[in-house]
C-alpha atoms as a PDB file:
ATOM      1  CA  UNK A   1      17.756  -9.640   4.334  1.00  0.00           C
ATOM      2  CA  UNK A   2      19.578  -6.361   4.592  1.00  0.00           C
ATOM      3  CA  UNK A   3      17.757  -3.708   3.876  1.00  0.00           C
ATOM      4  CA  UNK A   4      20.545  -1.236   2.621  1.00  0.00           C
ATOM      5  CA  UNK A   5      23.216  -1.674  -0.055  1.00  0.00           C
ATOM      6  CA  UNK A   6      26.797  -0.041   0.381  1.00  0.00           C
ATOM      7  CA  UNK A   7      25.667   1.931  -2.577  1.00  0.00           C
ATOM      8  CA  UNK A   8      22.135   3.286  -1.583  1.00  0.00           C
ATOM      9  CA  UNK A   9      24.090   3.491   2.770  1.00  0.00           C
ATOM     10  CA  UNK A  10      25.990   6.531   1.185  1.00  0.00           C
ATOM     11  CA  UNK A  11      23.030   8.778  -0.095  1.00  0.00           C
ATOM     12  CA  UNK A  12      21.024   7.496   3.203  1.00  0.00           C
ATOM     13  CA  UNK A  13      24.052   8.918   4.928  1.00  0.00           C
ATOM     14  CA  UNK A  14      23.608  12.293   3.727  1.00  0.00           C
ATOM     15  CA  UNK A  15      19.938  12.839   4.515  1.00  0.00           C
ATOM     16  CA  UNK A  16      20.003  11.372   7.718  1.00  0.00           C
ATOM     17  CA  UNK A  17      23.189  13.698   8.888  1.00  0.00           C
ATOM     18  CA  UNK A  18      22.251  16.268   6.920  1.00  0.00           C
ATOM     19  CA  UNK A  19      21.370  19.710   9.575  1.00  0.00           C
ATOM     20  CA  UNK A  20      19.579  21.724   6.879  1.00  0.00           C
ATOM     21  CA  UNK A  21      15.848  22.099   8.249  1.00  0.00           C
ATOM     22  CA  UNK A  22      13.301  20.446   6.008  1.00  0.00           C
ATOM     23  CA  UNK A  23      10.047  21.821   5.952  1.00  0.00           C
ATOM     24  CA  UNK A  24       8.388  17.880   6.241  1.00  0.00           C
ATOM     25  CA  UNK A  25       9.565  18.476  10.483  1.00  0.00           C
ATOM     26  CA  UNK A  26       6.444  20.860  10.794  1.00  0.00           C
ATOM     27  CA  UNK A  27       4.245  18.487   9.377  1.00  0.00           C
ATOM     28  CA  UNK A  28       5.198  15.522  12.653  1.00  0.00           C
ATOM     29  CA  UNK A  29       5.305  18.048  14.689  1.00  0.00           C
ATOM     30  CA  UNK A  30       1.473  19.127  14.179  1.00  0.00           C
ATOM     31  CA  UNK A  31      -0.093  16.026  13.633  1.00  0.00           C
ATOM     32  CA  UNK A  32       2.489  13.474  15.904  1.00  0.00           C
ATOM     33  CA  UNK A  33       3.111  16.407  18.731  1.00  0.00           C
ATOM     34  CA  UNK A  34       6.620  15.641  18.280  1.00  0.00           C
ATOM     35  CA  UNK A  35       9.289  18.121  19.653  1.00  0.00           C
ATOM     36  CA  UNK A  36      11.167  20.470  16.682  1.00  0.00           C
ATOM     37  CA  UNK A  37      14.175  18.059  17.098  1.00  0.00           C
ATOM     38  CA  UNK A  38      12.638  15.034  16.781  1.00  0.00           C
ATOM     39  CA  UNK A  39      10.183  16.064  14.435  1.00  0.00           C
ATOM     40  CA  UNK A  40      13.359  17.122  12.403  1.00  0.00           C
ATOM     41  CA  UNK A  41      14.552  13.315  12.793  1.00  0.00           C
ATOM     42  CA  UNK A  42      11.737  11.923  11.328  1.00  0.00           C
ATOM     43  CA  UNK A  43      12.344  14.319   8.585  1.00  0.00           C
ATOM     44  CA  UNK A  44      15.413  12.844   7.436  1.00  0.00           C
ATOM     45  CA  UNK A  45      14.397   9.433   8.192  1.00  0.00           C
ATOM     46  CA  UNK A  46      11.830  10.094   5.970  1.00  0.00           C
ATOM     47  CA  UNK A  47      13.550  11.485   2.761  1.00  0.00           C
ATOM     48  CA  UNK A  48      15.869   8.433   3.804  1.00  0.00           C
ATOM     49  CA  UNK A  49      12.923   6.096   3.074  1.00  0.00           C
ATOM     50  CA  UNK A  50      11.341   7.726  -0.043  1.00  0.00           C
ATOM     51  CA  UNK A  51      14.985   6.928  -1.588  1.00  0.00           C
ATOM     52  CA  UNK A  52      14.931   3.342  -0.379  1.00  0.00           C
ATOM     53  CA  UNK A  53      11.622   3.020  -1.657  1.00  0.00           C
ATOM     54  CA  UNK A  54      12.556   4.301  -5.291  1.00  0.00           C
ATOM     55  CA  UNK A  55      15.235   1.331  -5.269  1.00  0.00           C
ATOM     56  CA  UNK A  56      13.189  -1.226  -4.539  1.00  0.00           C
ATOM     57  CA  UNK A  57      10.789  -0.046  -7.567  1.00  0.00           C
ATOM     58  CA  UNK A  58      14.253  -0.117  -9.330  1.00  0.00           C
ATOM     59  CA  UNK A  59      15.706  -3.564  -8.289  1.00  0.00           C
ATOM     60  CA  UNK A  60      12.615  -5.599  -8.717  1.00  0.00           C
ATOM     61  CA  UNK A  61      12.719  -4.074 -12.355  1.00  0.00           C
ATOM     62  CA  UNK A  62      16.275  -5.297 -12.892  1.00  0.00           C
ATOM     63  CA  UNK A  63      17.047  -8.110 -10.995  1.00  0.00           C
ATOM     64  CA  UNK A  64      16.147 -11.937 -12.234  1.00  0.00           C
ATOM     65  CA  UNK A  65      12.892 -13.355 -10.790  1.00  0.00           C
ATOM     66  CA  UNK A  66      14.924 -15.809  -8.323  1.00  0.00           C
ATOM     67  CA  UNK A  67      16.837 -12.801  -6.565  1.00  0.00           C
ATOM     68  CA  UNK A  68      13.136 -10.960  -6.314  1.00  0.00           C
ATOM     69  CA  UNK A  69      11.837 -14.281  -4.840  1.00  0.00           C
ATOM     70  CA  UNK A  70      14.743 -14.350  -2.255  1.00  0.00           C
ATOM     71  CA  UNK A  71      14.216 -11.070  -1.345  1.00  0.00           C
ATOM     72  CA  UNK A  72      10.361 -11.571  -0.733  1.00  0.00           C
ATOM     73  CA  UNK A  73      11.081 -14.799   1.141  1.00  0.00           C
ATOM     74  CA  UNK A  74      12.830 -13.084   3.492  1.00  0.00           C
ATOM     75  CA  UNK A  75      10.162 -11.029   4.338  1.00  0.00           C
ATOM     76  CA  UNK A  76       8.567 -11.526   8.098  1.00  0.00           C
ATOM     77  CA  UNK A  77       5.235 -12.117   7.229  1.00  0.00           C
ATOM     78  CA  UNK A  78       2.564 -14.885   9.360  1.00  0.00           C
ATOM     79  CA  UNK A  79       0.006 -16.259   8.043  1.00  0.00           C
ATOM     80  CA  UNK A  80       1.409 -16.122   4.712  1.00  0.00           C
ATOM     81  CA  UNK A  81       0.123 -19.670   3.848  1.00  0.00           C
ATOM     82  CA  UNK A  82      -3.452 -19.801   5.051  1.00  0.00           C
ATOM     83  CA  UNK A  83      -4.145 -16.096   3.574  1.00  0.00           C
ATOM     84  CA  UNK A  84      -3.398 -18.160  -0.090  1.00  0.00           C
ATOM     85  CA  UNK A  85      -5.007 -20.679   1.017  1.00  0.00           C
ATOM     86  CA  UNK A  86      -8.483 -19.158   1.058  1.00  0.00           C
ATOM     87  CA  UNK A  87      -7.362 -17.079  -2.268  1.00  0.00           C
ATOM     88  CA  UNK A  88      -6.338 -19.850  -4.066  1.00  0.00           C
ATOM     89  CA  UNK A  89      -9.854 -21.813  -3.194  1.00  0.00           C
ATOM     90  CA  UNK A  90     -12.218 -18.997  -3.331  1.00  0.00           C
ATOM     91  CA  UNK A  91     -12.748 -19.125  -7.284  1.00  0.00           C
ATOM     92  CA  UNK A  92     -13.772 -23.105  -6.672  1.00  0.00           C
ATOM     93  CA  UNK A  93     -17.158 -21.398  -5.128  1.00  0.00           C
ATOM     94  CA  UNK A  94     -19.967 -21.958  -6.907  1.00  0.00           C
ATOM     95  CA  UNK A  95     -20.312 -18.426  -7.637  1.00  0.00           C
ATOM     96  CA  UNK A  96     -16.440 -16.977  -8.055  1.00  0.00           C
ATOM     97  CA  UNK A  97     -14.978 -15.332  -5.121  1.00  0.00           C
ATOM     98  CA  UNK A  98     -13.132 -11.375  -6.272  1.00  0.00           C
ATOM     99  CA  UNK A  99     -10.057 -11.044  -3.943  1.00  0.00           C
ATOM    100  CA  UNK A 100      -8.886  -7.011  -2.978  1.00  0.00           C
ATOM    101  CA  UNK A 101      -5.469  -6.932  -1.629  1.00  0.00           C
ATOM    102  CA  UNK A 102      -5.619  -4.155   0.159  1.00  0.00           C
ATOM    103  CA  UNK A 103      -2.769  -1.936   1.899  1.00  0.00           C
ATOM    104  CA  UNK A 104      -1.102   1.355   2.011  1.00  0.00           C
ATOM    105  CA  UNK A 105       2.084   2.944   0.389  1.00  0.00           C
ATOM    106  CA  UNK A 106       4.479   2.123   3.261  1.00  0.00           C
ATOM    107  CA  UNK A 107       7.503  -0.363   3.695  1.00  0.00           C
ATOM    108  CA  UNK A 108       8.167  -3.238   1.566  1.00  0.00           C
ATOM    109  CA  UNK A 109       4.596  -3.267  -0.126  1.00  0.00           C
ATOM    110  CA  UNK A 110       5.714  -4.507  -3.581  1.00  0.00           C
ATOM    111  CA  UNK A 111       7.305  -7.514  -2.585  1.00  0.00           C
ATOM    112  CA  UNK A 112       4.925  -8.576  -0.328  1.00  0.00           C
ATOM    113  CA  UNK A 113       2.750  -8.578  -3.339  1.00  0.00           C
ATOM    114  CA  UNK A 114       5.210 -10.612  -4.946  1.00  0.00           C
ATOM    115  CA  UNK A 115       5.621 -12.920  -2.274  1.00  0.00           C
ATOM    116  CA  UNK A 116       1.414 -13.927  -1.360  1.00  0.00           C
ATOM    117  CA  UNK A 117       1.393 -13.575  -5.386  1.00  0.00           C
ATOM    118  CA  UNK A 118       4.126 -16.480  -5.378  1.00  0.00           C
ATOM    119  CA  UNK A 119       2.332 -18.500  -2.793  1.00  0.00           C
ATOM    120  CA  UNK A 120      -1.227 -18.995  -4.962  1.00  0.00           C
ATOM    121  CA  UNK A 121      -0.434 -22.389  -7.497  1.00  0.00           C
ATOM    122  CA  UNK A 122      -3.247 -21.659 -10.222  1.00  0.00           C
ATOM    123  CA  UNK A 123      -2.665 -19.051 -12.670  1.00  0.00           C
ATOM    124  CA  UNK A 124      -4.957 -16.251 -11.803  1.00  0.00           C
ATOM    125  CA  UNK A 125      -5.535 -12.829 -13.687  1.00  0.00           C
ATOM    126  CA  UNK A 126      -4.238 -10.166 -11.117  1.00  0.00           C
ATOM    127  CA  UNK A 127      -5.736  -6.181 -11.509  1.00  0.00           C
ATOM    128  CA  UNK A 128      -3.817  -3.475 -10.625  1.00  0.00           C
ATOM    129  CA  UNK A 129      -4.859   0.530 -10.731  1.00  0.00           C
ATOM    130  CA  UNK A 130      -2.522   3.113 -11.420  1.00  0.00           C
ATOM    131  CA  UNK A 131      -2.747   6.860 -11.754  1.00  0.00           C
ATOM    132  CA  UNK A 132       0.579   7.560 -13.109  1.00  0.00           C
ATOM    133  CA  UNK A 133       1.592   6.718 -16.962  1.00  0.00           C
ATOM    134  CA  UNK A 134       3.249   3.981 -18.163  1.00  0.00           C
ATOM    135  CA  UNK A 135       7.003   3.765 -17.899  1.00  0.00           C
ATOM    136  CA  UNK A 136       9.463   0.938 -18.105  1.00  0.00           C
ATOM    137  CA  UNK A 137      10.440   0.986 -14.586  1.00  0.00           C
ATOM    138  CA  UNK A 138       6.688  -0.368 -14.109  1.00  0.00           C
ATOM    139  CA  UNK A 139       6.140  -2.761 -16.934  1.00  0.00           C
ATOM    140  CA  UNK A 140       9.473  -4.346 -15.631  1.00  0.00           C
ATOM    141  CA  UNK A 141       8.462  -5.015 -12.243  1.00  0.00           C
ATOM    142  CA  UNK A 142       5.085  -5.846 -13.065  1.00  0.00           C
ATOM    143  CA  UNK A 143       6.164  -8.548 -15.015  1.00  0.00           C
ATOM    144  CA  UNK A 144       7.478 -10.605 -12.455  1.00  0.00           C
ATOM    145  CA  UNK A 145       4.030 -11.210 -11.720  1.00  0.00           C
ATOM    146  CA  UNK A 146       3.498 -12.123 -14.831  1.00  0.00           C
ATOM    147  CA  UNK A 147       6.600 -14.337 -14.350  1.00  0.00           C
ATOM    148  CA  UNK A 148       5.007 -16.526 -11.951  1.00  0.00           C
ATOM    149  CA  UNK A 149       2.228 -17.480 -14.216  1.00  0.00           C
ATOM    150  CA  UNK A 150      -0.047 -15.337 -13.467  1.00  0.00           C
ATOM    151  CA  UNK A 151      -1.582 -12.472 -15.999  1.00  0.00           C
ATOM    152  CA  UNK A 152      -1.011  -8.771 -14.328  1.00  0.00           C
ATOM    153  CA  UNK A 153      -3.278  -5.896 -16.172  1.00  0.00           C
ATOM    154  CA  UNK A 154      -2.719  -2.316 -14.944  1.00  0.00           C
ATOM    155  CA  UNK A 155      -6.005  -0.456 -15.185  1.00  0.00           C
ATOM    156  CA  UNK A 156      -5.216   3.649 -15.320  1.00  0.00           C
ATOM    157  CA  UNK A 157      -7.467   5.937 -13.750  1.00  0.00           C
ATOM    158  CA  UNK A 158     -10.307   7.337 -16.111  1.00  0.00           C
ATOM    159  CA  UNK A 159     -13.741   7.080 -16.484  1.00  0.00           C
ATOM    160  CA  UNK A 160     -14.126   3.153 -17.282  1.00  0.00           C
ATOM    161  CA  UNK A 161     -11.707   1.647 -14.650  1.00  0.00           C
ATOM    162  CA  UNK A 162     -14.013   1.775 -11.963  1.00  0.00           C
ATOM    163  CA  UNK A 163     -16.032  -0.329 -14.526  1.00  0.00           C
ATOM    164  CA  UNK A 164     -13.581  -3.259 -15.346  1.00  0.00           C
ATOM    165  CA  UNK A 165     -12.468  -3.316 -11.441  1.00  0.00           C
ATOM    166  CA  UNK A 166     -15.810  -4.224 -10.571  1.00  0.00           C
ATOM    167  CA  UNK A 167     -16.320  -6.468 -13.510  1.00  0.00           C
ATOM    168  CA  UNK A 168     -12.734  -8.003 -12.633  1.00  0.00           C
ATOM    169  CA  UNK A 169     -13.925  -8.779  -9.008  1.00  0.00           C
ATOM    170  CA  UNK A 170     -16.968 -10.260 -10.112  1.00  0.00           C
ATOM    171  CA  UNK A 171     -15.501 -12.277 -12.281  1.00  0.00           C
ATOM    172  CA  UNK A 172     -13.387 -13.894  -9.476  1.00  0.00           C
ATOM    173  CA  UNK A 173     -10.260 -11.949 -10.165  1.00  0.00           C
ATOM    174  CA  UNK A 174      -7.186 -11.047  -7.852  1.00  0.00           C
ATOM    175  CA  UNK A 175      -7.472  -6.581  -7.221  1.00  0.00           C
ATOM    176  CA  UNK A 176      -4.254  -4.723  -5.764  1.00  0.00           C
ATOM    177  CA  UNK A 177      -5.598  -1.268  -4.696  1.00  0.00           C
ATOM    178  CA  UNK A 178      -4.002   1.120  -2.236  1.00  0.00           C
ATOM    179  CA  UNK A 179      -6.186   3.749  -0.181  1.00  0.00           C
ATOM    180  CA  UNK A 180      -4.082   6.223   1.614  1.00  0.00           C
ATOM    181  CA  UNK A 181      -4.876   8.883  -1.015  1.00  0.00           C
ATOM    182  CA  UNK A 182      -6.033  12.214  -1.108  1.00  0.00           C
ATOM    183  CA  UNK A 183      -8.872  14.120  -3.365  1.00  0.00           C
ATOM    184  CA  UNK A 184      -5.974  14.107  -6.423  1.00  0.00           C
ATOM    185  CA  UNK A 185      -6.888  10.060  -6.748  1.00  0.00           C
ATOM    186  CA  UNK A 186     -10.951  10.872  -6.550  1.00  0.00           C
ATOM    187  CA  UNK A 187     -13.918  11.285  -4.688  1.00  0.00           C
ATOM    188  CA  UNK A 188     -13.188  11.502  -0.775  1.00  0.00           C
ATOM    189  CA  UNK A 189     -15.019  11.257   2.569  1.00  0.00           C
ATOM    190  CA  UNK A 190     -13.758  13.007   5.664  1.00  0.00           C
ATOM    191  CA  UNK A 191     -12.272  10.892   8.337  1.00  0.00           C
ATOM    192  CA  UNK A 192     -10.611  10.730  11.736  1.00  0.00           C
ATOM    193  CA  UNK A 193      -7.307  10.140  10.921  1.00  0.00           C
ATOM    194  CA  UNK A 194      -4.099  10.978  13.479  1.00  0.00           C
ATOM    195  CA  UNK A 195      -6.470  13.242  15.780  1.00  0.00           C
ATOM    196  CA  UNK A 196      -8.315  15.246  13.397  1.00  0.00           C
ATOM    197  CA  UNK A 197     -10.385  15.679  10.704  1.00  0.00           C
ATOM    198  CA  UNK A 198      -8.855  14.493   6.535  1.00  0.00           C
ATOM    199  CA  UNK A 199     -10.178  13.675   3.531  1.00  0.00           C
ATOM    200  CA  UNK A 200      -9.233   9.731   2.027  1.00  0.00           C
ATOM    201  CA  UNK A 201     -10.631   8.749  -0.990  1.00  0.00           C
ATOM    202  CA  UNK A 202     -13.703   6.391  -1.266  1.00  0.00           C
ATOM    203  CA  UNK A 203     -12.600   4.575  -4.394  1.00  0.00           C
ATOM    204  CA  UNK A 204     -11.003   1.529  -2.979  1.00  0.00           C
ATOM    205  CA  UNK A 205     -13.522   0.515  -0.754  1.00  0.00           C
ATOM    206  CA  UNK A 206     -16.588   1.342  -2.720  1.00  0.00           C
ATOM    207  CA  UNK A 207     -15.200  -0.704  -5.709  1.00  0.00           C
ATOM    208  CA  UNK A 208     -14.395  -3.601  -3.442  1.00  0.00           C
ATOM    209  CA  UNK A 209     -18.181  -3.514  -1.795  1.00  0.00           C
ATOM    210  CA  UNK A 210     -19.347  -3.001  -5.859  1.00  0.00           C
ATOM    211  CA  UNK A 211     -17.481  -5.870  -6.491  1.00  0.00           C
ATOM    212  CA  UNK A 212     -18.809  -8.246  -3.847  1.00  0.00           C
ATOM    213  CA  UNK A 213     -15.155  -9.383  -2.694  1.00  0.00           C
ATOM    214  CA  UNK A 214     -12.973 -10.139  -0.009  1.00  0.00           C
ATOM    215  CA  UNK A 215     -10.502  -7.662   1.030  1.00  0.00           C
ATOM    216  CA  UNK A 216      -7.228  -8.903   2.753  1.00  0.00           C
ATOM    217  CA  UNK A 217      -5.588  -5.731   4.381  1.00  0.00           C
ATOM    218  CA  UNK A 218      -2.018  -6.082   5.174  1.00  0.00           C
ATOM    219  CA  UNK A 219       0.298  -3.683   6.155  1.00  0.00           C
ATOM    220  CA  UNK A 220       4.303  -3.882   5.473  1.00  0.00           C
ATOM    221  CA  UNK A 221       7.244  -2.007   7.760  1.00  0.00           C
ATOM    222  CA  UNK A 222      10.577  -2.063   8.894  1.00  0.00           C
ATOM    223  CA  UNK A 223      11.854  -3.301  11.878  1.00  0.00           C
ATOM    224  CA  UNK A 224      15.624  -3.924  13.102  1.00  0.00           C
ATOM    225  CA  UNK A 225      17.465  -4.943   9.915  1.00  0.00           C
ATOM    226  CA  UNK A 226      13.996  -7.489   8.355  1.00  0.00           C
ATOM    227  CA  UNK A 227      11.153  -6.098   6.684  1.00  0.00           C
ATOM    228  CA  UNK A 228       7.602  -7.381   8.081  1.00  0.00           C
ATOM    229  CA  UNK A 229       4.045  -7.699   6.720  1.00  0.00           C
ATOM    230  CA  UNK A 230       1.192  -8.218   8.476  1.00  0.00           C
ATOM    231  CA  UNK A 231      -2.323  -9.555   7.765  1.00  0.00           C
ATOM    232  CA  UNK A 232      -5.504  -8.191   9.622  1.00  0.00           C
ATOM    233  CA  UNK A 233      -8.649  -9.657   9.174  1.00  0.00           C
ATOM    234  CA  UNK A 234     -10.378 -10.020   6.135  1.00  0.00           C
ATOM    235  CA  UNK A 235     -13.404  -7.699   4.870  1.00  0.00           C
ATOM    236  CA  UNK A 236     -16.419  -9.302   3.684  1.00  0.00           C
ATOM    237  CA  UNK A 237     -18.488  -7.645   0.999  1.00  0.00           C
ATOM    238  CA  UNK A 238     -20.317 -10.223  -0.582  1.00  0.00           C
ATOM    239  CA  UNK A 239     -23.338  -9.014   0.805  1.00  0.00           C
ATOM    240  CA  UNK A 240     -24.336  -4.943  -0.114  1.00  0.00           C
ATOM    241  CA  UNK A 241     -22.792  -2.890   2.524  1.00  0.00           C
ATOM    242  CA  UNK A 242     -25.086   0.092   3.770  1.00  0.00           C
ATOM    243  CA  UNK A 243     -22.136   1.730   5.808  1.00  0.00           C
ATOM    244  CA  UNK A 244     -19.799   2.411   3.487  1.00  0.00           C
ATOM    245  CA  UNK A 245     -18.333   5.561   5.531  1.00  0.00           C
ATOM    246  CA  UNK A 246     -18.521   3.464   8.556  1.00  0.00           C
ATOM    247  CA  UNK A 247     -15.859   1.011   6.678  1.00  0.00           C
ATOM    248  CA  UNK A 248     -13.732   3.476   5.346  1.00  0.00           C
ATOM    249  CA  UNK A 249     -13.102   4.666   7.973  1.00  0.00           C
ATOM    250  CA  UNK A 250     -12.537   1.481  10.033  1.00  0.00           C
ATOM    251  CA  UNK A 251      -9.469   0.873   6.972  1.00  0.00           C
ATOM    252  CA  UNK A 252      -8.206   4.265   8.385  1.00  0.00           C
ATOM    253  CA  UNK A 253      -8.256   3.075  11.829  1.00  0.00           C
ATOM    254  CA  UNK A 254      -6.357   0.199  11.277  1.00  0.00           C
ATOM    255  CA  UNK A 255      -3.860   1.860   9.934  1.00  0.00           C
ATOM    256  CA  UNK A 256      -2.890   4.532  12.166  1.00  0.00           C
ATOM    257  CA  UNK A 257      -0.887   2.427  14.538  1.00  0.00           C
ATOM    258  CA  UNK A 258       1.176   1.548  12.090  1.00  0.00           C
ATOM    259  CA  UNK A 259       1.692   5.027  11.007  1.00  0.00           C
ATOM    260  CA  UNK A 260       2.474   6.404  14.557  1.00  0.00           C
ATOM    261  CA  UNK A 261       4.662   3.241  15.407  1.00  0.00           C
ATOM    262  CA  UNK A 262       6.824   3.848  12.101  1.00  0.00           C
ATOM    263  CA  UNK A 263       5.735   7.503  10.939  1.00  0.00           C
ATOM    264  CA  UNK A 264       9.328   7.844   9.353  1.00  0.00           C
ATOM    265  CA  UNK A 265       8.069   4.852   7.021  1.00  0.00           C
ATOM    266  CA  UNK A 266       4.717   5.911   5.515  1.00  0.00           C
ATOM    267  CA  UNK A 267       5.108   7.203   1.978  1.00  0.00           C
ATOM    268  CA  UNK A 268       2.369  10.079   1.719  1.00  0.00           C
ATOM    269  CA  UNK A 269       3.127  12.487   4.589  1.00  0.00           C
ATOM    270  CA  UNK A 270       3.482  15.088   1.282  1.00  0.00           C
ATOM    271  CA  UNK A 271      -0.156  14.539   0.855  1.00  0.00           C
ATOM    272  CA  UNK A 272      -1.166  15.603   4.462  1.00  0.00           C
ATOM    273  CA  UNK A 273      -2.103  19.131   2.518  1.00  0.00           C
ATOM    274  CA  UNK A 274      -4.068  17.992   0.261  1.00  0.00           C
ATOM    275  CA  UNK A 275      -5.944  15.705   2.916  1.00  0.00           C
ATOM    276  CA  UNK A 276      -6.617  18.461   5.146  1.00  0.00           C
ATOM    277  CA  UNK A 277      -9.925  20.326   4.202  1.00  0.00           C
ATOM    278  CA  UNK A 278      -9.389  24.012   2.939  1.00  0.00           C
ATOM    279  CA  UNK A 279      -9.436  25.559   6.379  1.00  0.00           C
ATOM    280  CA  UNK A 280      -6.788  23.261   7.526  1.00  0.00           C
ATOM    281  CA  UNK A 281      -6.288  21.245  10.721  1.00  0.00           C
ATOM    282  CA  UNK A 282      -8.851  20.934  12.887  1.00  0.00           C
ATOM    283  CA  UNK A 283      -9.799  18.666  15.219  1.00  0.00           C
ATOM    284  CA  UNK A 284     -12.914  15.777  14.824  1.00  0.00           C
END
């Protein structure tokens, strides 16, 4: 699958050979050690990716579930099958089996949703939670999920939707969450994260262990002209966990080669500031 049309080529055009300096290059070059020019690269490629991003939020709202299928078939992605596999057979426990996808805002994340989504027969009831309001743009691509057969609520952010997450794993329910956030999204913990010392949020990972699920981390990127998603191995937390910084910070771990290996890819380098604690980089 291409990843570019003729249309969205143009504006990438213009932020990639644009020469005005963008304040984003200071940010690799503290944090990746990157030199002011190629710091300045990753810039661009960056602002490049933030508008491919917005059009695949855009096209999966428009386009016909069949196209969105294509495009998520195309998608590089092992272990695809045995992954929804174990979902799809989890709920035939004796006691049902919550299910946390789990994964970060970077590459092709939405329709690799929509693709292990695709691959699970039953019709299952699928949680998502969301911090920004409702718009149309959403509700649209949501709704391919519910396209498939499956039921897709989107839980905001408040004071109950920690509540019906956990009641929504224990119930044997499917959980999208996303953890590369800063203190803006909740509570945080400081971690080691691209050699030194940031706040991520807890939220994520404390609701799955609350919930008693499985977590399936996967990670989606770019590379040559295919997008790619890969599975790591599954968290357990059917069992109480009594090291929950030790895990959240093992989900930031994983992570960070991705990050380094496509830095020009990862969605949330704007949040870097409000990661960093108040008296600013330092190392762990």
């Amino acid at each position: 699958m291409s990843l570019f049309s003729k249309d969205l080529g143009n504006l990438l055009c213009q932020e990639l050979f644009s020469h005005q300096q963008d304040p984003m290059a200071s940010v690799f070059e503290s944090l990746l050690n990157e030199s002011p020019a190629h710091a300045q690269t990753l810039a661009r490629q960056w602002r490049a990716n933030m508008l491919l991003v917005r059009k695949l939020w855009h096209d999966c709202a428009r386009v016909p579930l069949t196209t969105a299928l294509q495009q998520a078939d195309a998608i590089v992605m092992p272990d695809d099958q045995s992954v929804a596999a174990f979902i799809s057979s989890a709920p035939r426990a004796t006691k049902p089996q919550g299910i946390v996808l789990l994964t970060i805002h970077m590459g092709n994340y939405l329709y690799s949703i929509l693709r292990i989504l695709n691959l699970i027969p039953r019709p299952r009831t699928v949680f998502v939670l969301r911090k920004k309001s409702w718009s149309a743009l959403e509700q649209n691509a949501f709704n391919k999920i519910d396209q498939l057969g499956h039921t897709i609520i989107t839980v905001r952010h408040g004071p109950a939707a920690a509540r019906k997450i956990a009641a929504a794993l224990r119930n044997g329910d499917i959980v999208i969450l996303l953890y590369d956030l800063s203190r803006r999204w909740g509570e945080t913990i400081p971690v080691d994260f691209l050699g030194t010392r940031m706040h991520w949020v807890t939220g994520p990972l404390r609701l799955s262990m609350l919930g008693r699920s499985i977590v399936f981390p996967f990670y989606s990127y770019a590379q040559g002209d295919r997008w790619h998603c890969d599975w790591l191995n599954a968290l357990d937390y059917r069992e109480p966990c009594k090291h929950v910084a030790e895990e959240i910070q093992r989900t930031v771990a994983i992570v960070e080669p991705y990050i380094r290996r496509y830095p020009g890819q990862w969605n949330h380098w704007q949040l870097i500031p409000e990661m960093l604690p108040d008296e600013g980089i330092s190392n762990p």
